[in-house]
C-alpha atoms as a PDB file:
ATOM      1  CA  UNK A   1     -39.416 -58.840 -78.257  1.00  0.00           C
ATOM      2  CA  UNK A   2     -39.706 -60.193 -81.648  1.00  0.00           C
ATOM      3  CA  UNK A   3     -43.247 -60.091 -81.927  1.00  0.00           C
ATOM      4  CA  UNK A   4     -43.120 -56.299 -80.952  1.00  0.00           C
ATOM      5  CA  UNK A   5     -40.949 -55.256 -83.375  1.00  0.00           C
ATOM      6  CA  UNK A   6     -42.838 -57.532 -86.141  1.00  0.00           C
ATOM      7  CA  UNK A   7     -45.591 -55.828 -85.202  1.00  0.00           C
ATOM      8  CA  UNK A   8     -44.306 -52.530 -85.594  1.00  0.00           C
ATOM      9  CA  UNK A   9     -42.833 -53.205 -88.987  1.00  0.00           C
ATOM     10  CA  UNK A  10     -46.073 -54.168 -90.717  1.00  0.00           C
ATOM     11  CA  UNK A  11     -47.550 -50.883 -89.218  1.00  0.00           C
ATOM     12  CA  UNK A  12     -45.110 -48.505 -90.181  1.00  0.00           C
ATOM     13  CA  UNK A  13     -45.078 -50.478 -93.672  1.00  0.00           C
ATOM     14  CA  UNK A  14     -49.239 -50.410 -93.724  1.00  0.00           C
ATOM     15  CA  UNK A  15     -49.239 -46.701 -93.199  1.00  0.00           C
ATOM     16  CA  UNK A  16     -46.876 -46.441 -96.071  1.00  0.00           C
ATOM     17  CA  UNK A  17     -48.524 -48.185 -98.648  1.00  0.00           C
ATOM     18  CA  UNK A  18     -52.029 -46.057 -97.688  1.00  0.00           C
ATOM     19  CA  UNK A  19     -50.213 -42.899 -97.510  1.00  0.00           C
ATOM     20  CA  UNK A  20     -47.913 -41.003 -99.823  1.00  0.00           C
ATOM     21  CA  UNK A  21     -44.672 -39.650 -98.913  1.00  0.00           C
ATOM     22  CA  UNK A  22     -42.010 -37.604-100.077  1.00  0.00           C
ATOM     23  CA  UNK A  23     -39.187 -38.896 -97.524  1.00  0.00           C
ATOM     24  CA  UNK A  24     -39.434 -40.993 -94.575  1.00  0.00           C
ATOM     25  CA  UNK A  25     -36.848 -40.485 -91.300  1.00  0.00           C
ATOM     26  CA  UNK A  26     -36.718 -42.826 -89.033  1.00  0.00           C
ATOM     27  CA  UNK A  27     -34.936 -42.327 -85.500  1.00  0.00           C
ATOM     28  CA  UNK A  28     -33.281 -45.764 -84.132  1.00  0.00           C
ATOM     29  CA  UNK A  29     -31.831 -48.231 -86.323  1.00  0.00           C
ATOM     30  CA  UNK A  30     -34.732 -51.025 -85.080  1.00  0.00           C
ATOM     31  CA  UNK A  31     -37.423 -48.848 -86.775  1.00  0.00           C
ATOM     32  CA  UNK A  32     -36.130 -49.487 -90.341  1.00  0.00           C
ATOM     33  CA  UNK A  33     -37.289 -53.016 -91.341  1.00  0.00           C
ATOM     34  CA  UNK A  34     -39.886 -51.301 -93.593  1.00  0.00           C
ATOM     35  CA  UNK A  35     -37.289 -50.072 -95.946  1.00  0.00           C
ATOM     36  CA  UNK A  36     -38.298 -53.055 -98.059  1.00  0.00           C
ATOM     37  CA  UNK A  37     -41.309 -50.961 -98.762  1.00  0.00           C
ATOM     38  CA  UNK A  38     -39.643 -47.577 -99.284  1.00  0.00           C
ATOM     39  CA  UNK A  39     -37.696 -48.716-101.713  1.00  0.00           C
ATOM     40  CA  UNK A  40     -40.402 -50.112-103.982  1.00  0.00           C
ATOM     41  CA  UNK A  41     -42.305 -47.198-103.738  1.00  0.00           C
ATOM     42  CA  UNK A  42     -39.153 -45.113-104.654  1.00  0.00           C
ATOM     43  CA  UNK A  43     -39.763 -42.776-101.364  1.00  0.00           C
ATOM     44  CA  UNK A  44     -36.316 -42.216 -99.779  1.00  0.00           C
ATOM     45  CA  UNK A  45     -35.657 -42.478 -96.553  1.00  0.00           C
ATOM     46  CA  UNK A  46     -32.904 -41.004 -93.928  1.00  0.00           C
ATOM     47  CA  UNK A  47     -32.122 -42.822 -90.464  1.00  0.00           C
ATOM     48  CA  UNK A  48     -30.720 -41.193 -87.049  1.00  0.00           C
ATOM     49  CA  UNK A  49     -28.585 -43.594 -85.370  1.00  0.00           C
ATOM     50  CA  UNK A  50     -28.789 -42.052 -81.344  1.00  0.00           C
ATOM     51  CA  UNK A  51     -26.644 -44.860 -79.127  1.00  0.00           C
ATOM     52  CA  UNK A  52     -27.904 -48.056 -78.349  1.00  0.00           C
ATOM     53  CA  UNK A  53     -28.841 -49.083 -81.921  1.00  0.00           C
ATOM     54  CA  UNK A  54     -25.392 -49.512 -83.175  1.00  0.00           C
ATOM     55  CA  UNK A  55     -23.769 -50.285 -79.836  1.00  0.00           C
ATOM     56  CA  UNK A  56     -26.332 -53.110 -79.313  1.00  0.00           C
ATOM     57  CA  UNK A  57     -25.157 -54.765 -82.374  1.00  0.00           C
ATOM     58  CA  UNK A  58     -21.526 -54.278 -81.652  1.00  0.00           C
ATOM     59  CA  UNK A  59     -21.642 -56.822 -78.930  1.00  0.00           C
ATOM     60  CA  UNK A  60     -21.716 -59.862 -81.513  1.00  0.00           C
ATOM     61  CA  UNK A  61     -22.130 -60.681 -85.232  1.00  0.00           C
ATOM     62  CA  UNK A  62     -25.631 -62.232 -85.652  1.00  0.00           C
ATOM     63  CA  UNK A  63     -27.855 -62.148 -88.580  1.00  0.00           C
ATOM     64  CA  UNK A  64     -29.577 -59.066 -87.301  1.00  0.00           C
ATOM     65  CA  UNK A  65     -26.135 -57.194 -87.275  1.00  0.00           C
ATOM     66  CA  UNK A  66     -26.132 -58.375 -90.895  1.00  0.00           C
ATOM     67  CA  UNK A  67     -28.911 -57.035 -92.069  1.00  0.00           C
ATOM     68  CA  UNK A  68     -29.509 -53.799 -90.047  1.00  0.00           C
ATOM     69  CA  UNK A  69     -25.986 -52.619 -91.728  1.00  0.00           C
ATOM     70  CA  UNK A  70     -27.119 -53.753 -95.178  1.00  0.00           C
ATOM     71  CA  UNK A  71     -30.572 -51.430 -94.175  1.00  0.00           C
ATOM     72  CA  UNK A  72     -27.872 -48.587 -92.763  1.00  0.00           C
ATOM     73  CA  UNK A  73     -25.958 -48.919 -96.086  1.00  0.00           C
ATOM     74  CA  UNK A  74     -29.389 -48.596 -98.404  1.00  0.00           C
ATOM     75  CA  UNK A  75     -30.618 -45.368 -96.508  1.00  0.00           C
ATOM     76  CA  UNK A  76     -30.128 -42.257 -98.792  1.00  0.00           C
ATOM     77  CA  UNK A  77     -28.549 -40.462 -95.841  1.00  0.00           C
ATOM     78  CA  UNK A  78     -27.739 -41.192 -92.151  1.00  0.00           C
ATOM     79  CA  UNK A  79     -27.446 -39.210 -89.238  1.00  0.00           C
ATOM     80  CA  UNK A  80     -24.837 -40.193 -86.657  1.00  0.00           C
ATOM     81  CA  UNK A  81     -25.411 -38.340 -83.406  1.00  0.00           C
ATOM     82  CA  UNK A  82     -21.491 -38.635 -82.507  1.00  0.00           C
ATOM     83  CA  UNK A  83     -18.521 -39.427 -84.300  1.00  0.00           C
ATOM     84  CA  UNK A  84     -17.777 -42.415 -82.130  1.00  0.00           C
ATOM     85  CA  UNK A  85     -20.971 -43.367 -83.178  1.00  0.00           C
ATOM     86  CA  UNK A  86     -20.137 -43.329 -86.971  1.00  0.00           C
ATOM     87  CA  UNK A  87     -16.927 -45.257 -86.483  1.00  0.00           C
ATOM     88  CA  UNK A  88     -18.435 -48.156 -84.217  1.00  0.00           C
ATOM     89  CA  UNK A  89     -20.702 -48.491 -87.164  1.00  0.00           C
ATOM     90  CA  UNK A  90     -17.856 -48.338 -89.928  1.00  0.00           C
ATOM     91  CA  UNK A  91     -16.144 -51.048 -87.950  1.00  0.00           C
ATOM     92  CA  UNK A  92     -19.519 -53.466 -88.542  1.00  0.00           C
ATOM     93  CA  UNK A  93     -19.328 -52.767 -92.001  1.00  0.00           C
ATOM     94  CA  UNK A  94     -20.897 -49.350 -92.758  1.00  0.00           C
ATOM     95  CA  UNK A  95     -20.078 -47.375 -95.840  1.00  0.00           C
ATOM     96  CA  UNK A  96     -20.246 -43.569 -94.976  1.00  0.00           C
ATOM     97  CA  UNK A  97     -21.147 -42.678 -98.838  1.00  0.00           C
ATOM     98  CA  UNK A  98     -23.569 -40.396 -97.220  1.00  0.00           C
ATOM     99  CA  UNK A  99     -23.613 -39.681 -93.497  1.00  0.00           C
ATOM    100  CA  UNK A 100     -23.701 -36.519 -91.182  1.00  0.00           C
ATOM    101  CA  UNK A 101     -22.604 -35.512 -87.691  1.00  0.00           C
ATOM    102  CA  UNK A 102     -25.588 -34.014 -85.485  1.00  0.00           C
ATOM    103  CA  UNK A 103     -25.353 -34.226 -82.462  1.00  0.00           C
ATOM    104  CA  UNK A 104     -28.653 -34.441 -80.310  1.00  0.00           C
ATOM    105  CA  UNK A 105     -30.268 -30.895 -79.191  1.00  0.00           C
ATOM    106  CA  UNK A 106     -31.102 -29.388 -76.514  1.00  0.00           C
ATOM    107  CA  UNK A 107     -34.094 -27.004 -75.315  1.00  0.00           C
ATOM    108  CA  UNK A 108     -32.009 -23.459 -74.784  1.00  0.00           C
ATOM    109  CA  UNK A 109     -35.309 -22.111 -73.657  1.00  0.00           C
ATOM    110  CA  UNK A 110     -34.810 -24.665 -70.166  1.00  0.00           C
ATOM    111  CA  UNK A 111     -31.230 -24.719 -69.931  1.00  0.00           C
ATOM    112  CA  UNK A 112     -30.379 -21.532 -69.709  1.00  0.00           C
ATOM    113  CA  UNK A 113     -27.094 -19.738 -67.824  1.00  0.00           C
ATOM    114  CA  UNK A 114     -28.208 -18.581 -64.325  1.00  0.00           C
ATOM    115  CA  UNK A 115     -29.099 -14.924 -64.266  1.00  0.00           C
ATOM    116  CA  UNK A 116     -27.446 -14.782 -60.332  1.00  0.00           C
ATOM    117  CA  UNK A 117     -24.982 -15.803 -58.557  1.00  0.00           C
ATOM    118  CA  UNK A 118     -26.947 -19.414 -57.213  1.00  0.00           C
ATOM    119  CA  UNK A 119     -24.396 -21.943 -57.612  1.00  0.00           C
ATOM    120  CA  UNK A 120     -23.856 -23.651 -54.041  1.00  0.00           C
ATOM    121  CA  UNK A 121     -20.277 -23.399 -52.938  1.00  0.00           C
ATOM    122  CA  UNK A 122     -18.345 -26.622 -53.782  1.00  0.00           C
ATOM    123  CA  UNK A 123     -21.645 -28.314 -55.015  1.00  0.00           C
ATOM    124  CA  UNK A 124     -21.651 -30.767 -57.221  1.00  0.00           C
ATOM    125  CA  UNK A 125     -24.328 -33.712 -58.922  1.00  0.00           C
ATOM    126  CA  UNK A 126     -25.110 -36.128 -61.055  1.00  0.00           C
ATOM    127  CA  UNK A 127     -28.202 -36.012 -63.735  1.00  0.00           C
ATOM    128  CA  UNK A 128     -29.216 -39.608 -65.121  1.00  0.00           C
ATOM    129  CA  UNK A 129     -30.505 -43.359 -64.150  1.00  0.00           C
ATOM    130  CA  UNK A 130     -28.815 -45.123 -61.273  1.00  0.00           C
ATOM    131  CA  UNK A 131     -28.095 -47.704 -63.242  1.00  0.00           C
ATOM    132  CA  UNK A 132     -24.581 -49.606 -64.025  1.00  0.00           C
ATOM    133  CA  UNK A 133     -23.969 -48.118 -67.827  1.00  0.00           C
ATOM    134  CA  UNK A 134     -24.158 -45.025 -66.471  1.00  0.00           C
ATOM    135  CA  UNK A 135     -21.974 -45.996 -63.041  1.00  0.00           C
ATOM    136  CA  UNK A 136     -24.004 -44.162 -60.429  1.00  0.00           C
ATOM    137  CA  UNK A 137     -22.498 -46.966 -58.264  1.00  0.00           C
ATOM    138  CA  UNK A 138     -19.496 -45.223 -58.274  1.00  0.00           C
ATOM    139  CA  UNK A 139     -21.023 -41.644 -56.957  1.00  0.00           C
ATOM    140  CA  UNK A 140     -20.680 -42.542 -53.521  1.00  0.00           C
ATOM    141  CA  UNK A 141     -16.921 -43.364 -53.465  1.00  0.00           C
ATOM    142  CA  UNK A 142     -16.216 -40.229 -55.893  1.00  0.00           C
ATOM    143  CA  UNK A 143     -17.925 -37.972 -53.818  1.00  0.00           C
ATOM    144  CA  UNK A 144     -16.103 -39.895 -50.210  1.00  0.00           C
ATOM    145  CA  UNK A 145     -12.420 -39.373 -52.123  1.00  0.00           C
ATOM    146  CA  UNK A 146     -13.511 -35.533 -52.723  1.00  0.00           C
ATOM    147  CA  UNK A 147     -14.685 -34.405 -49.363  1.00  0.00           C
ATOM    148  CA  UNK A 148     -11.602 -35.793 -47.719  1.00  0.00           C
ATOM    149  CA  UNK A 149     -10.084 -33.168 -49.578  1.00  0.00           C
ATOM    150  CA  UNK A 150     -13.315 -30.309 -49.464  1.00  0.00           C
ATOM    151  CA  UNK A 151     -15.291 -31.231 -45.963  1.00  0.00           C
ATOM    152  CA  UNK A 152     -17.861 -28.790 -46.935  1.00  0.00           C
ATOM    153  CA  UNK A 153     -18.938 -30.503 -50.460  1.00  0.00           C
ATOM    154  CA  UNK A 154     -22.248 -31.540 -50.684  1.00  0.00           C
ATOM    155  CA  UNK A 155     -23.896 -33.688 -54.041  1.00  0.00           C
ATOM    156  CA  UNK A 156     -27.396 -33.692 -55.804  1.00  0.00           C
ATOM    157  CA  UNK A 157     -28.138 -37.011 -57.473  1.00  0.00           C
ATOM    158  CA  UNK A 158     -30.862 -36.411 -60.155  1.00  0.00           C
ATOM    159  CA  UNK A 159     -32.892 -39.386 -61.377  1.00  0.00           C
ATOM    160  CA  UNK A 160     -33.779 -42.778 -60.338  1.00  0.00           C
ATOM    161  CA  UNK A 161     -33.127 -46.529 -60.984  1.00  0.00           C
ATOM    162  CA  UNK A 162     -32.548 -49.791 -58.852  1.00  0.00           C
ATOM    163  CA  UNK A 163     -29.201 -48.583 -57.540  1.00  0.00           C
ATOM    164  CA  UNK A 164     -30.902 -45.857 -55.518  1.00  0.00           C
ATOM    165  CA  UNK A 165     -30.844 -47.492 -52.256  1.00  0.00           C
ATOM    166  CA  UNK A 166     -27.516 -49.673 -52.740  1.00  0.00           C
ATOM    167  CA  UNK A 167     -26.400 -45.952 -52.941  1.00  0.00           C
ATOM    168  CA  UNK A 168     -27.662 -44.182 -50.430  1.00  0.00           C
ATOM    169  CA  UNK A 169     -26.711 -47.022 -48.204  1.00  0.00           C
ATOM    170  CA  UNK A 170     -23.030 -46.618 -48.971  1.00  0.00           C
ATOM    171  CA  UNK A 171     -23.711 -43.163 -48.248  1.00  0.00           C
ATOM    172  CA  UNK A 172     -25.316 -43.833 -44.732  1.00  0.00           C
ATOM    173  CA  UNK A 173     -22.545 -46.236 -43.666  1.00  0.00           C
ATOM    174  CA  UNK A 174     -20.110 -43.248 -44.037  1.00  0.00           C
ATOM    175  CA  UNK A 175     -21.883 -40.774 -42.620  1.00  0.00           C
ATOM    176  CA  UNK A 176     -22.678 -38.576 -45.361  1.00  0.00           C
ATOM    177  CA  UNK A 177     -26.323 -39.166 -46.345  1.00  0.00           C
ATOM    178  CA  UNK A 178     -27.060 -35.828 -45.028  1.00  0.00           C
ATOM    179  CA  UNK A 179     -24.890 -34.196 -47.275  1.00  0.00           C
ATOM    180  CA  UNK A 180     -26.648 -35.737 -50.558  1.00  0.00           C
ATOM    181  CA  UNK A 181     -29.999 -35.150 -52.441  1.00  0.00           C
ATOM    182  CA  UNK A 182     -31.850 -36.966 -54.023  1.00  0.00           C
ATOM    183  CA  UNK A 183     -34.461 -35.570 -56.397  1.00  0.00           C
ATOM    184  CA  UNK A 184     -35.930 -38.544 -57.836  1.00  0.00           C
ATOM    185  CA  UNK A 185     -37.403 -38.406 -61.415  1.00  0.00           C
ATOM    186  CA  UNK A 186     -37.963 -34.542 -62.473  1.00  0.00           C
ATOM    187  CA  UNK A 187     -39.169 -32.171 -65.221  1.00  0.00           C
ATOM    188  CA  UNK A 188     -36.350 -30.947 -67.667  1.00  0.00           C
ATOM    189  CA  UNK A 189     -36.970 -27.293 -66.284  1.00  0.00           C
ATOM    190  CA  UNK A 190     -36.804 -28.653 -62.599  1.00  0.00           C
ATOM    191  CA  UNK A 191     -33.052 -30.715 -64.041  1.00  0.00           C
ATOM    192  CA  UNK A 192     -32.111 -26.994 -65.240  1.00  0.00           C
ATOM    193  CA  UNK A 193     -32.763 -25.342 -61.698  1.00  0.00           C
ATOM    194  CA  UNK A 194     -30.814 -28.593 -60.246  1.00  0.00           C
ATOM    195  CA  UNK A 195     -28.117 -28.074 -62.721  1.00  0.00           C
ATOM    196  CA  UNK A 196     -27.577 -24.579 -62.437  1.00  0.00           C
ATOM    197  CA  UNK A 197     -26.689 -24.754 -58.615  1.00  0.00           C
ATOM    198  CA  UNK A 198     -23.804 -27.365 -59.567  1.00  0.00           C
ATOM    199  CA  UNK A 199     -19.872 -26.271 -59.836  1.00  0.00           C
ATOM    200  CA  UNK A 200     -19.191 -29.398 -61.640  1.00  0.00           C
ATOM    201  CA  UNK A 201     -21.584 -32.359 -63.149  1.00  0.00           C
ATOM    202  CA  UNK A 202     -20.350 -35.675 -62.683  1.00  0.00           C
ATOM    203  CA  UNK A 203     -20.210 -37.862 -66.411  1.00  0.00           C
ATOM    204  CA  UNK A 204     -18.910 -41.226 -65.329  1.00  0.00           C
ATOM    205  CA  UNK A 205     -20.579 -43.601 -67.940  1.00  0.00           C
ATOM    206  CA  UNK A 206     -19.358 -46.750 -69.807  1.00  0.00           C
ATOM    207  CA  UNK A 207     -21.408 -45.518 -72.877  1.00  0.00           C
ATOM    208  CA  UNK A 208     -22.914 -42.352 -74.204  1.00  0.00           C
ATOM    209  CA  UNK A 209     -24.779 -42.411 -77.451  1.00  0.00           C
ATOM    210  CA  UNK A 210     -24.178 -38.455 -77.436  1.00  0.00           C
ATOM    211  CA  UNK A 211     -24.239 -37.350 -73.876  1.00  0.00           C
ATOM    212  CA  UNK A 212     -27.177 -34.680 -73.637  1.00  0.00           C
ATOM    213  CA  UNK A 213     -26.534 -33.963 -70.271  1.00  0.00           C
ATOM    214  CA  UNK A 214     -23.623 -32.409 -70.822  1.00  0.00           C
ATOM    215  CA  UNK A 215     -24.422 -30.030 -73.440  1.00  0.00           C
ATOM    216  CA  UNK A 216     -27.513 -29.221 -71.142  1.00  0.00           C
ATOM    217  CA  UNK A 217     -25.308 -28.557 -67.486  1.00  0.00           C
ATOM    218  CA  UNK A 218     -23.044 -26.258 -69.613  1.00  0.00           C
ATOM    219  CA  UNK A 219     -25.586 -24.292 -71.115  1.00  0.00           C
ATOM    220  CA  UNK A 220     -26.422 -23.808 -67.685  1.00  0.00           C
ATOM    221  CA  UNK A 221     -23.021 -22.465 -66.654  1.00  0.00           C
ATOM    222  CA  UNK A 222     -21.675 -25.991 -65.006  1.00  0.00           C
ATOM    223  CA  UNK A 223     -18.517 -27.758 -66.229  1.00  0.00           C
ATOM    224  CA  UNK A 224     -18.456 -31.150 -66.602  1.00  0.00           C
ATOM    225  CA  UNK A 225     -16.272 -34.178 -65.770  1.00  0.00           C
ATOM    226  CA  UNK A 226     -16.706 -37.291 -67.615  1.00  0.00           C
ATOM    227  CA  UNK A 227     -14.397 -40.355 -68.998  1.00  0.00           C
ATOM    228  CA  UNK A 228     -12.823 -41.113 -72.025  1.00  0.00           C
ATOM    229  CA  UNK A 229     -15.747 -43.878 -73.071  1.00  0.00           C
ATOM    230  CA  UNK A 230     -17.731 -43.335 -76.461  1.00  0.00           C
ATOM    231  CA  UNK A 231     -18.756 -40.022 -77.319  1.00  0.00           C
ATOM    232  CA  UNK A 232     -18.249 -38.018 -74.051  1.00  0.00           C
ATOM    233  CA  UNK A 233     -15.574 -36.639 -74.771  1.00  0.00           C
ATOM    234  CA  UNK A 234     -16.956 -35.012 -77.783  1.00  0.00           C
ATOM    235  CA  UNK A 235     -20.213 -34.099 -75.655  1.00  0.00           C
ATOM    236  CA  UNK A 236     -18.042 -32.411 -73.174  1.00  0.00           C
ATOM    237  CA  UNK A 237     -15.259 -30.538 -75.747  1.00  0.00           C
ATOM    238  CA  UNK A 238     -13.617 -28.002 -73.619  1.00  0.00           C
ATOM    239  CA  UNK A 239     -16.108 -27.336 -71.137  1.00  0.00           C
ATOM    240  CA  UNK A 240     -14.613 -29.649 -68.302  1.00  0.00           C
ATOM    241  CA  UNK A 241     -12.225 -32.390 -68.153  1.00  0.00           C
ATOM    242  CA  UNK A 242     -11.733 -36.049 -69.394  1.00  0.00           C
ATOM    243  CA  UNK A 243     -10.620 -39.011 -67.360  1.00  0.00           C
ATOM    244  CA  UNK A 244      -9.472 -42.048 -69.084  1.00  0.00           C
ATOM    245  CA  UNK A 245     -10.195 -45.451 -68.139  1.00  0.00           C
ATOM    246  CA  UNK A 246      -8.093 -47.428 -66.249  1.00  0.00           C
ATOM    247  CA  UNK A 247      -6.317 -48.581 -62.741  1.00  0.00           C
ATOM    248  CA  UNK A 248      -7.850 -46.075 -60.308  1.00  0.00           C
ATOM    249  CA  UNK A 249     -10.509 -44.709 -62.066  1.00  0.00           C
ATOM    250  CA  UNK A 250     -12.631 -43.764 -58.768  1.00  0.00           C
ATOM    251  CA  UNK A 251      -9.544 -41.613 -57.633  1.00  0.00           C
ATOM    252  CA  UNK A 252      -8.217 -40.200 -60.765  1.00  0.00           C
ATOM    253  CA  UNK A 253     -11.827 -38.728 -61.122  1.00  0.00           C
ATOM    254  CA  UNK A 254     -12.099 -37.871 -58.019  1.00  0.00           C
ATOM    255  CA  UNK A 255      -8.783 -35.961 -57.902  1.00  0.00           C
ATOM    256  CA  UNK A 256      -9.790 -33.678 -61.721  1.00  0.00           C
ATOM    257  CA  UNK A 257     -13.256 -32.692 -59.264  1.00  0.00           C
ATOM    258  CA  UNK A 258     -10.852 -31.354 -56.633  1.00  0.00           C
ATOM    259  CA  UNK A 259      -8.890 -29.208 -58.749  1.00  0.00           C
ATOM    260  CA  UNK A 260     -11.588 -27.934 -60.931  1.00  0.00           C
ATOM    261  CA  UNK A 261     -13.451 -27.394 -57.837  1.00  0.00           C
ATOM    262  CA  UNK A 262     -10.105 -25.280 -56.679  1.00  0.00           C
ATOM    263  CA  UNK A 263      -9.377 -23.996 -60.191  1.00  0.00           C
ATOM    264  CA  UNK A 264     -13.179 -23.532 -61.965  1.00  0.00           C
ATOM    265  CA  UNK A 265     -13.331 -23.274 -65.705  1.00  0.00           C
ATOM    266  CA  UNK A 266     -14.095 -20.070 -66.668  1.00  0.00           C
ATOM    267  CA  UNK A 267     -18.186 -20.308 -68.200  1.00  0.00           C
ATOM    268  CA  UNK A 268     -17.575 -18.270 -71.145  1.00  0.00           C
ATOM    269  CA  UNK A 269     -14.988 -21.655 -72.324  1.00  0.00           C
ATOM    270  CA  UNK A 270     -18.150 -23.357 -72.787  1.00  0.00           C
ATOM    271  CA  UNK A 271     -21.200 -21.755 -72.634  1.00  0.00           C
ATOM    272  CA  UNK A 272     -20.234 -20.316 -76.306  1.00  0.00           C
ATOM    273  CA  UNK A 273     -20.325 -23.837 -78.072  1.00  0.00           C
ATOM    274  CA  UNK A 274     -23.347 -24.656 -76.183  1.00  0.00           C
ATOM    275  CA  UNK A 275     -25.503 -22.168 -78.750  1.00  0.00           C
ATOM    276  CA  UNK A 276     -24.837 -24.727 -82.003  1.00  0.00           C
ATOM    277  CA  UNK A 277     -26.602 -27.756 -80.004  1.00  0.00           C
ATOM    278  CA  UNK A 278     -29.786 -25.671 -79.590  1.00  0.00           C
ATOM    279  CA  UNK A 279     -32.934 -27.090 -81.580  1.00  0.00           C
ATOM    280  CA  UNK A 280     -32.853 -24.167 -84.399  1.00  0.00           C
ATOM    281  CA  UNK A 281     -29.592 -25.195 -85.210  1.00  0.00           C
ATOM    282  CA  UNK A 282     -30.257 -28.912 -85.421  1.00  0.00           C
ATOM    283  CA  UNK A 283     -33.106 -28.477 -87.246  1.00  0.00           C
ATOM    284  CA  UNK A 284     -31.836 -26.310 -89.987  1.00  0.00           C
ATOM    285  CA  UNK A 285     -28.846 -29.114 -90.439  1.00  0.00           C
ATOM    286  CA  UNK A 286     -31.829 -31.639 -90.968  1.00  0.00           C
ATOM    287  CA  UNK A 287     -33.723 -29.424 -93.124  1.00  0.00           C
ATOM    288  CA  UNK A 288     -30.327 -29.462 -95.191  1.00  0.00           C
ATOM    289  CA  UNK A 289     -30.482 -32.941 -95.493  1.00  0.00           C
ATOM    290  CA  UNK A 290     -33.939 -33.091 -96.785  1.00  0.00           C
ATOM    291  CA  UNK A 291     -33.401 -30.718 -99.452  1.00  0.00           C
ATOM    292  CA  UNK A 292     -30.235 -33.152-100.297  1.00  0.00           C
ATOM    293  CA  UNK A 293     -32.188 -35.981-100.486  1.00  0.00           C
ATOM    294  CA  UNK A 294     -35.188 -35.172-101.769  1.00  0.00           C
ATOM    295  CA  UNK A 295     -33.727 -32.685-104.829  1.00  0.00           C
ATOM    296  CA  UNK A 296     -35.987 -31.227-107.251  1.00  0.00           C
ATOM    297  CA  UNK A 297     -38.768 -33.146-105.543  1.00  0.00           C
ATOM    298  CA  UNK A 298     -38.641 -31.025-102.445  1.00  0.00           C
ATOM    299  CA  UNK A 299     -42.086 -29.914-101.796  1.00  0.00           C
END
């Protein structure tokens, strides 16, 4: 609401008159409406654009589209957490005089490769909301198309949202509740344990900031199958396969889970590249930034 994000403005621009800064990042375009006040106290300031920021304002121009590019264009240095991310923005007027790529992290002290052989035989999930923008509605027919092909598959659905029981309906009507789990909301170290019992995570989204999840099921030793929308395919990279959009979406996914189910990836593909998304590397690349920034005034 308006009022909510006034609000929030004249606190973030109270506690910067009373205090003094070097440099100020801000995470999520919406938080930088205090810039006004950066810039006449001559403190630099660096933004992290993660998703829905910049894909909010891509749905029409407006005045706020207007002037939270002007903002992106007056920030010393942003941080784009894909490169789909960075172009969207280009495309509403952005000048990349000085941006980065970094992707979003992940905790390599949870997600970890399994130290035995646990994975479940043709086992596959899902990690996220049951919501539409990430399609969970679609689970139930993916996961119908694949067992008529592998009878023995079963599913875990991690998460929650208000397509839970639409889905587990579907599920019911077909008769194969009993072969899918539902967790519910869970711990990132209980999403690991989930995660490192799947062959295959299931990425179907219309839009992915980044795509954590991904990054997070490979460094836990499972591939992942996503489409071609916004930054998954960069989230993925070789560690599974892409499906683009398009007439038969449901199947053509469907069908890339049965042969990587038949033909599995081998881990060491992915579980490599999953080391430069850990939260020492991400830091260091912001720590980079700083020192960029802030010049001779680093403290």
């Amino acid at each position: 609401p308006f009022w909510c994000s006034f609000y929030l403005n004249n606190a973030v621009s109270w506690f910067i008159k009373k205090n003094s800064y070097n440099l100020v990042h801000f995470h999520f375009l919406w938080n930088v409406f205090a810039s006004q006040t950066l810039k006449k106290k001559n403190i630099p300031y660096v933004i992290t654009c993660h998703g829905s920021d910049i894909n909010a304002l891509s749905l029409k121009p407006s005045f706020k589209q207007y002037l939270s590019i002007k903002l992106l264009n007056r920030a010393d240095h942003v941080i784009f957490v894909s490169q789909f991310l960075r172009n969207n923005a280009i495309k509403l007027g952005y000048t990349p005089s000085s941006s980065t790529i970094i992707p979003n992290g992940i905790d390599l002290s949870i997600f970890t490769p399994p130290t035995s052989a646990i994975k479940k035989p043709f086992h596959i999930g899902f990690v996220g909301n049951l919501i539409p923008v990430k399609r969970a509605q679609l689970l139930p027919r993916i996961f119908l198309s694949v067992k008529q092909h592998i009878p023995e598959l079963t599913m875990t659905i991690v998460g929650d949202g208000h397509l839970r029981d639409s889905i587990k309906q579907e599920l019911e009507t077909h008769h194969a509740l009993e072969d899918v789990f539902f967790t519910g909301a869970i711990s990132p170290r209980e999403v690991a344990t989930e995660m490192k019992q799947m062959s295959i995570l299931l990425l179907p989204s219309i839009s992915e900031g980044w795509g954590c999840v991904a990054t997070e099921a490979q460094a836990c030793g499972t591939s992942v199958i996503g489409s071609d929308n916004s930054a998954i395919p960069e989230s993925i990279g070789d560690g599974g396969c892409i499906v683009e959009e398009g007439e038969n979406f449901v199947q053509r996914f469907a069908d890339a889970v049965v042969a990587q189910l038949r033909n599995p990836i081998p881990q060491s593909k992915y579980l490599a590249r999953t080391q430069h998304f850990g939260w020492d590397s991400i830091i260091k690349q912001e720590m980079a930034i700083y020192t960029k920034v802030l010049g001779n005034n680093l403290v």
